[in-house]
PDB file of N, CA and C in Angstrom:
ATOM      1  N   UNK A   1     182.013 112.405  71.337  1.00  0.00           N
ATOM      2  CA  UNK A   1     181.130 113.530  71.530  1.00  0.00           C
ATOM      3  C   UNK A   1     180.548 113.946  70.181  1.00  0.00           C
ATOM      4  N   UNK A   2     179.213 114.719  70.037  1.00  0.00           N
ATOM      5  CA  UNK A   2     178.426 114.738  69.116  1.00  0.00           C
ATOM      6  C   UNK A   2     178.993 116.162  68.503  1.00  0.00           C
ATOM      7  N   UNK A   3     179.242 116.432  67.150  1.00  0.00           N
ATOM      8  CA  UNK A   3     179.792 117.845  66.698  1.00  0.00           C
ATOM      9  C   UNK A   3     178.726 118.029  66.042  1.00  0.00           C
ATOM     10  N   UNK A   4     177.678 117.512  65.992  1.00  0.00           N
ATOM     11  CA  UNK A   4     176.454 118.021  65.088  1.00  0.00           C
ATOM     12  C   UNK A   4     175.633 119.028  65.758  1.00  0.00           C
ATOM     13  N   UNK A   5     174.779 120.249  65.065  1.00  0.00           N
ATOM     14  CA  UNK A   5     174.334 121.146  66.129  1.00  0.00           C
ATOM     15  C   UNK A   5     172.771 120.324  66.591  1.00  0.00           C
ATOM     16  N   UNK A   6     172.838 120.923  67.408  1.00  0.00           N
ATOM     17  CA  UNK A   6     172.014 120.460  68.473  1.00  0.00           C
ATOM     18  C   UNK A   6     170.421 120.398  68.118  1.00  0.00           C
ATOM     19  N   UNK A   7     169.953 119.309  68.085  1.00  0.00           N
ATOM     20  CA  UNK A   7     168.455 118.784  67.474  1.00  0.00           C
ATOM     21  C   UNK A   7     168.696 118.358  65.802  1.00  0.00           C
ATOM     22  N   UNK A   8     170.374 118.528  65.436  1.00  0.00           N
ATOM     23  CA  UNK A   8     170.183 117.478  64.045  1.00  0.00           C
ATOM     24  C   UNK A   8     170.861 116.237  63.793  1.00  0.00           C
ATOM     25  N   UNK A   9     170.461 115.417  64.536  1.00  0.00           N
ATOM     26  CA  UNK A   9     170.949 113.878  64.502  1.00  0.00           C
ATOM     27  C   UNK A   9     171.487 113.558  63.006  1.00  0.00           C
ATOM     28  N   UNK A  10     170.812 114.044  61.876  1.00  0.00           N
ATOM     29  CA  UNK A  10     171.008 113.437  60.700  1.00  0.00           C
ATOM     30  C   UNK A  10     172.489 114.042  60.124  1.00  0.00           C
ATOM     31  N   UNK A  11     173.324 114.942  61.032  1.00  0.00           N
ATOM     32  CA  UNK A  11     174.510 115.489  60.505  1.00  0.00           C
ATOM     33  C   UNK A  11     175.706 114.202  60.786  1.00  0.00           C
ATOM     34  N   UNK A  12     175.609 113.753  62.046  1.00  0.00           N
ATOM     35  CA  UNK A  12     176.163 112.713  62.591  1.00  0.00           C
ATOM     36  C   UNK A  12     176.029 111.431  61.098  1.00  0.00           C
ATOM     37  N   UNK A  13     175.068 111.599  60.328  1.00  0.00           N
ATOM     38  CA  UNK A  13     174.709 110.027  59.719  1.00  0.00           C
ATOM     39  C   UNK A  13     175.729 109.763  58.424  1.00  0.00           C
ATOM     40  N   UNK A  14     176.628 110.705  58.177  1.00  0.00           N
ATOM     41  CA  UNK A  14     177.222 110.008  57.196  1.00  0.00           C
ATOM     42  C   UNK A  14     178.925 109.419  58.203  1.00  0.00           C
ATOM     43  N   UNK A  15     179.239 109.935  59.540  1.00  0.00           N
ATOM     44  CA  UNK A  15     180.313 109.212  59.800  1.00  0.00           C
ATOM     45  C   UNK A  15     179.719 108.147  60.327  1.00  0.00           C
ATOM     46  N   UNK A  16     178.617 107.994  61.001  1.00  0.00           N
ATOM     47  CA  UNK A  16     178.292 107.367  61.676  1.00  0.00           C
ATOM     48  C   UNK A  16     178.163 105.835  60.585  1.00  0.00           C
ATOM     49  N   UNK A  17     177.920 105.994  59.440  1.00  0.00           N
ATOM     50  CA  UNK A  17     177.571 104.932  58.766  1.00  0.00           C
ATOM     51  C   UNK A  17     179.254 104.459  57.979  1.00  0.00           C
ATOM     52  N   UNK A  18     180.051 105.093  58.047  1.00  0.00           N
ATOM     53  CA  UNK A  18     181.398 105.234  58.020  1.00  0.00           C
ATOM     54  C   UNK A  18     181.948 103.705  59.051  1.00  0.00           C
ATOM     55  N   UNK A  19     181.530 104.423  60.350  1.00  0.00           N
ATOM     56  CA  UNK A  19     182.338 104.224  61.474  1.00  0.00           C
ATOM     57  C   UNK A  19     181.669 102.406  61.589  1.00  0.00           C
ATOM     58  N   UNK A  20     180.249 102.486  61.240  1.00  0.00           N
ATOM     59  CA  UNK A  20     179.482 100.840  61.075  1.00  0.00           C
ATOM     60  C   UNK A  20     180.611  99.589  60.236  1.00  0.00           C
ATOM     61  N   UNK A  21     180.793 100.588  58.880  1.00  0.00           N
ATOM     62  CA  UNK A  21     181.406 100.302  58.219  1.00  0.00           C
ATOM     63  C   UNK A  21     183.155  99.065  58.414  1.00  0.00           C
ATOM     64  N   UNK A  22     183.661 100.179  59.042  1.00  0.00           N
ATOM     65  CA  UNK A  22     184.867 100.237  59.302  1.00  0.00           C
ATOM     66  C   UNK A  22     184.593  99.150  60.211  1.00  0.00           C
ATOM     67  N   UNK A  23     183.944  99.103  61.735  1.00  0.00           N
ATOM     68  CA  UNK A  23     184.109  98.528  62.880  1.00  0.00           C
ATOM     69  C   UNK A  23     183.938  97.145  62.113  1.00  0.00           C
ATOM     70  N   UNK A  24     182.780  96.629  61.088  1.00  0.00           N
ATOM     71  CA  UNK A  24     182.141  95.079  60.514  1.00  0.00           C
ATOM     72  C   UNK A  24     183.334  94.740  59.638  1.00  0.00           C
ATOM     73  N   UNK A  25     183.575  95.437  58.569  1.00  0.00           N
ATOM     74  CA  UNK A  25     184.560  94.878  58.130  1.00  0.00           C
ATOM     75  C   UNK A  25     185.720  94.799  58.453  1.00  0.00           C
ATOM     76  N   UNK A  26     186.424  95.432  59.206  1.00  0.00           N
ATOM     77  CA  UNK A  26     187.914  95.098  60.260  1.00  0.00           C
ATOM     78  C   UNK A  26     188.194  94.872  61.386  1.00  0.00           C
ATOM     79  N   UNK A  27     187.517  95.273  62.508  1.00  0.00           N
ATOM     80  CA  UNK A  27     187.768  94.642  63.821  1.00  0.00           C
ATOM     81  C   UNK A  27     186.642  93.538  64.100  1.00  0.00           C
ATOM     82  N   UNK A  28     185.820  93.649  63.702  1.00  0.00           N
ATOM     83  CA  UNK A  28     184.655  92.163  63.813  1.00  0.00           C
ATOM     84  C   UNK A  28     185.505  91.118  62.640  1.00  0.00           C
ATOM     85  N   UNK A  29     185.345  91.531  61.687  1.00  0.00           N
ATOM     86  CA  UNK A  29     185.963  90.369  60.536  1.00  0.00           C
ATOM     87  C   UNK A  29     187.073  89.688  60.779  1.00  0.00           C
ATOM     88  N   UNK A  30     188.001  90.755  61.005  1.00  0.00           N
ATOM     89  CA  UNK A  30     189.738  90.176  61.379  1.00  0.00           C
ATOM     90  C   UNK A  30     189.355  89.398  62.844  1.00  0.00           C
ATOM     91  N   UNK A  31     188.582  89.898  63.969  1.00  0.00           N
ATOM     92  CA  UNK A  31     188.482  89.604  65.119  1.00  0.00           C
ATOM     93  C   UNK A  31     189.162  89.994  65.939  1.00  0.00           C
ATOM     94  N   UNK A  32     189.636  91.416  65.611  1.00  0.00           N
ATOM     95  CA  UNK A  32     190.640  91.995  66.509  1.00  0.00           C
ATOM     96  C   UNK A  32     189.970  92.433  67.947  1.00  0.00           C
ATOM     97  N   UNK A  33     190.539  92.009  68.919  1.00  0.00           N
ATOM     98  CA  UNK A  33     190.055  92.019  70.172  1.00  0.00           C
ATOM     99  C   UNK A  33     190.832  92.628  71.183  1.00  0.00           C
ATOM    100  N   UNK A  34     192.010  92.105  71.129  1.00  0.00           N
ATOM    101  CA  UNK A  34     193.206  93.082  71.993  1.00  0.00           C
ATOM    102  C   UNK A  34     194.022  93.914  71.272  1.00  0.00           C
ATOM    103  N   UNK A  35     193.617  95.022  71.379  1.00  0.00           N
ATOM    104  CA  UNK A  35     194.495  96.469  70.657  1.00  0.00           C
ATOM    105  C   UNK A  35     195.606  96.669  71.109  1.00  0.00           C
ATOM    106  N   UNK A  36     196.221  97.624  70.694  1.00  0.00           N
ATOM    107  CA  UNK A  36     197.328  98.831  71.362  1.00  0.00           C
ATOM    108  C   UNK A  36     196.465 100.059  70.484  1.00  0.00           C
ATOM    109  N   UNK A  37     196.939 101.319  70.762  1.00  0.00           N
ATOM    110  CA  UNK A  37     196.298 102.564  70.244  1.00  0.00           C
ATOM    111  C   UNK A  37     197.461 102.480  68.548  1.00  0.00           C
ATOM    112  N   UNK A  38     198.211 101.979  68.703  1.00  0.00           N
ATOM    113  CA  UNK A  38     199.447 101.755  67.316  1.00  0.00           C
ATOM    114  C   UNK A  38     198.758 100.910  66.582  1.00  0.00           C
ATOM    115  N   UNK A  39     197.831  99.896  67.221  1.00  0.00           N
ATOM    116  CA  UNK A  39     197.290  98.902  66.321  1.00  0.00           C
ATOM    117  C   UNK A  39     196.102  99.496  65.367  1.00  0.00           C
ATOM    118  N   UNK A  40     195.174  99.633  66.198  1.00  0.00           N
ATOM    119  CA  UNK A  40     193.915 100.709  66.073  1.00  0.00           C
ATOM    120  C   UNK A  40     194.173 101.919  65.057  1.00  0.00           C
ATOM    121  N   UNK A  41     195.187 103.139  65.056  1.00  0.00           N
ATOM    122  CA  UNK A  41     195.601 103.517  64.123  1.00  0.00           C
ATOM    123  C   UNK A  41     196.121 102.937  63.060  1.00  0.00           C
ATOM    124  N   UNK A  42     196.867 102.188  62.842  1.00  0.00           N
ATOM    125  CA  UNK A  42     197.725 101.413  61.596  1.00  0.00           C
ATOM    126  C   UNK A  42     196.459 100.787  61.019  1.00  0.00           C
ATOM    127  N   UNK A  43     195.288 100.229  61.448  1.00  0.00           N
ATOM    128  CA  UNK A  43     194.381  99.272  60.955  1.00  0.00           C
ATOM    129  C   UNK A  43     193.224 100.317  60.117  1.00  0.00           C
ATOM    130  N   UNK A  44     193.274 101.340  60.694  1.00  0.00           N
ATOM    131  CA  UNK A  44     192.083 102.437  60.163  1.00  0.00           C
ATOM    132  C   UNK A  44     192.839 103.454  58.547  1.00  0.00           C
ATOM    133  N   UNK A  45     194.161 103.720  59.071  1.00  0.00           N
ATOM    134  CA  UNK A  45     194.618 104.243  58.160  1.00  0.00           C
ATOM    135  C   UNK A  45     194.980 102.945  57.078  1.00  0.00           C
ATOM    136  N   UNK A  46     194.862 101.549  56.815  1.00  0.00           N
ATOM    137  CA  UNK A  46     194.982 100.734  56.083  1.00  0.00           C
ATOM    138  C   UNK A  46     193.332 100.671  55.632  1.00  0.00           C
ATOM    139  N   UNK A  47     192.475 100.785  56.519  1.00  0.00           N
ATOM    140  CA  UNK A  47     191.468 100.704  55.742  1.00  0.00           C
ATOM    141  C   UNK A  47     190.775 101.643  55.041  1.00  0.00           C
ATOM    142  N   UNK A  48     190.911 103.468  55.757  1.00  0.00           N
ATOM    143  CA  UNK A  48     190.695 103.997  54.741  1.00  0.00           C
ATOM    144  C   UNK A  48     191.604 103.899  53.236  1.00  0.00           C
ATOM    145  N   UNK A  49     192.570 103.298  53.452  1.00  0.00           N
ATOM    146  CA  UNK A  49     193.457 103.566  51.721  1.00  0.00           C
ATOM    147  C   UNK A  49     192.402 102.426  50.520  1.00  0.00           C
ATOM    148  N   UNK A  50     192.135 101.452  51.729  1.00  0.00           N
ATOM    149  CA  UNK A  50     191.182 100.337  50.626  1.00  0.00           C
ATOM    150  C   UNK A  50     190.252 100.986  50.497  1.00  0.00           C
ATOM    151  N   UNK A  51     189.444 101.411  51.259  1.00  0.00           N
ATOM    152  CA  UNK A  51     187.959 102.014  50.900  1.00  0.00           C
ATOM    153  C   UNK A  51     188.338 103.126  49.632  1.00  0.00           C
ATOM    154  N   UNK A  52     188.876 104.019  50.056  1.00  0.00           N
ATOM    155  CA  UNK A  52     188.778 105.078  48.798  1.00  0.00           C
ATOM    156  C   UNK A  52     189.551 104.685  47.457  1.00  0.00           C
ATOM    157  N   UNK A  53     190.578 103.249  47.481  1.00  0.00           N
ATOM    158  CA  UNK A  53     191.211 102.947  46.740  1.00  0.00           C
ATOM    159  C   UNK A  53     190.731 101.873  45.958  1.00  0.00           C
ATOM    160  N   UNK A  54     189.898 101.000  46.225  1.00  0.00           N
ATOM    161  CA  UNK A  54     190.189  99.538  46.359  1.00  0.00           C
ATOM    162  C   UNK A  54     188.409  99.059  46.415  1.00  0.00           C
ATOM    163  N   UNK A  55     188.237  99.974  47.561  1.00  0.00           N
ATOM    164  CA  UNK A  55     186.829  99.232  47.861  1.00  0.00           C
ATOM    165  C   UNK A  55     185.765  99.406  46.543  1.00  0.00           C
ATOM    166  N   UNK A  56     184.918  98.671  45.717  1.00  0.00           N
ATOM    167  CA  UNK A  56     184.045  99.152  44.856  1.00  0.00           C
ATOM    168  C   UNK A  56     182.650  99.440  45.650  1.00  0.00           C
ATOM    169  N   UNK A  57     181.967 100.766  45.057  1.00  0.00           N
ATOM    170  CA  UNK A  57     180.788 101.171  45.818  1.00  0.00           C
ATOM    171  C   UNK A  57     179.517 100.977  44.520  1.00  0.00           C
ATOM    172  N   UNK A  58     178.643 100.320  44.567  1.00  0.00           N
ATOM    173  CA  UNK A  58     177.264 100.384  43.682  1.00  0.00           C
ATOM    174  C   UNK A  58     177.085 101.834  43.690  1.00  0.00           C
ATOM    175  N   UNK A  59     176.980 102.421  44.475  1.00  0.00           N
ATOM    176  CA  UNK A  59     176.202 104.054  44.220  1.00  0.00           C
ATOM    177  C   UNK A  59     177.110 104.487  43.318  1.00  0.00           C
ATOM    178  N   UNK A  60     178.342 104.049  42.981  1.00  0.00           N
ATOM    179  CA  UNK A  60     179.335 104.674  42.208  1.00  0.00           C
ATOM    180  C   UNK A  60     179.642 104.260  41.136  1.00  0.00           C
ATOM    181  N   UNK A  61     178.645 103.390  40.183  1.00  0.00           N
ATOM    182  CA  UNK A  61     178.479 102.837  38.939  1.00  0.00           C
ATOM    183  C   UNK A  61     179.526 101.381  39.117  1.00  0.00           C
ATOM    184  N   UNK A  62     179.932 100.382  40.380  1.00  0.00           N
ATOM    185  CA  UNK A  62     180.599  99.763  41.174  1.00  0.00           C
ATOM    186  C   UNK A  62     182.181 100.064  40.503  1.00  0.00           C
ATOM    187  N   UNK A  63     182.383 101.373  41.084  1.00  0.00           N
ATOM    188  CA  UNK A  63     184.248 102.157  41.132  1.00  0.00           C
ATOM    189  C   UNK A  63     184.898 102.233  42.164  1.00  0.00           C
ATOM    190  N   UNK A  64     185.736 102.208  42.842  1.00  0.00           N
ATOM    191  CA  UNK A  64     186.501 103.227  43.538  1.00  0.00           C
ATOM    192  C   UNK A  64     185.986 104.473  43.794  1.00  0.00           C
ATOM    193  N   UNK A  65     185.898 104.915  44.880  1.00  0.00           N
ATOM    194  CA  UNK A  65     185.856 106.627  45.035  1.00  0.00           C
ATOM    195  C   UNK A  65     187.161 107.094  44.157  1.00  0.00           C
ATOM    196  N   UNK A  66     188.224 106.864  43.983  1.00  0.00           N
ATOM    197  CA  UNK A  66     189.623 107.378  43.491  1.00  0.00           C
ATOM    198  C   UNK A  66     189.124 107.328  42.349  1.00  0.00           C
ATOM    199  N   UNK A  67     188.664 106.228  41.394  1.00  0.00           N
ATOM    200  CA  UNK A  67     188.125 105.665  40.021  1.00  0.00           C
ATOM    201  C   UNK A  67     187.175 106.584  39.553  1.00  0.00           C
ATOM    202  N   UNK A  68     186.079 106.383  40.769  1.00  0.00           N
ATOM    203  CA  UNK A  68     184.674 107.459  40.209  1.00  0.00           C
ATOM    204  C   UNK A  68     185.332 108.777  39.606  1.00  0.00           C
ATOM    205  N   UNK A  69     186.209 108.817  40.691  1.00  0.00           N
ATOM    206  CA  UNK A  69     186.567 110.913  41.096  1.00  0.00           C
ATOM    207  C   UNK A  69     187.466 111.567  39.374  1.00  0.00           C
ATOM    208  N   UNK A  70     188.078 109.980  39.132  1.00  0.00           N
ATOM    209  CA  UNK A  70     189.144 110.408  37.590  1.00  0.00           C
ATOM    210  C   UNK A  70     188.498 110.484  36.502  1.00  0.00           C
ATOM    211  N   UNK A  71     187.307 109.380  36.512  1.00  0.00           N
ATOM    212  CA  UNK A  71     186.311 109.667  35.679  1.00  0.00           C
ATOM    213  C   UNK A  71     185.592 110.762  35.008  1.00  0.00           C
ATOM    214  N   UNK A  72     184.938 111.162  36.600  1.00  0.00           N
ATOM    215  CA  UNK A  72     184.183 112.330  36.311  1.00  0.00           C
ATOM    216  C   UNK A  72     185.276 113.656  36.221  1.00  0.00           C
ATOM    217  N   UNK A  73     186.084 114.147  36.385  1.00  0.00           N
ATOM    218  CA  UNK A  73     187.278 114.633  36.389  1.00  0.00           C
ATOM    219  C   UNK A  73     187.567 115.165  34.951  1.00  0.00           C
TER     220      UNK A  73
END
C-alpha cells in the first residue's frame, strides 16, 4: 500500500528504487524462487548490511554509505 500523500507519486521514489535494487541484485541474481517468509527476511536483512556496509555508491565519491557518513563526520 502507498504511504505517500495522495497525488505525490515522487514520495514513493526513493524506496521504490531501493526495492528495484534489492529484488535485481538478490532474488533475480541468486535466483531465489521458492521462499519461506524466514528466507525472505534473513536475505534482506543480509543485504541491507552489504548495501550500507559494503556496497560502493558513485554518488558517494565510490564509498560505503557507513564510509561516506565517517568521513564527512
Amino acid at each position: 500500500m502507498s504511504m505517500s500523500r495522495k497525488g505525490t507519486p515522487s514520495d514513493n521514489a526513493p524506496i521504490e528504487s531501493f526495492h528495484s535494487t534489492l529484488k535485481s541484485e538478490t532474488f533475480y541474481l541468486e535466483g531465489l524462487t521458492c521462499t519461506t517468509t524466514a528466507i525472505v527476511e534473513q536475505a534482506v536483512r543480509d543485504y541491507i548490511t552489504y548495501y550500507n556496509s559494503i556496497r560502493i555508491q558513485t554518488k558517494q565519491n565510490n564509498q560505503s554509505p557507513v564510509n561516506f557518513r565517517q568521513l564527512a563526520a
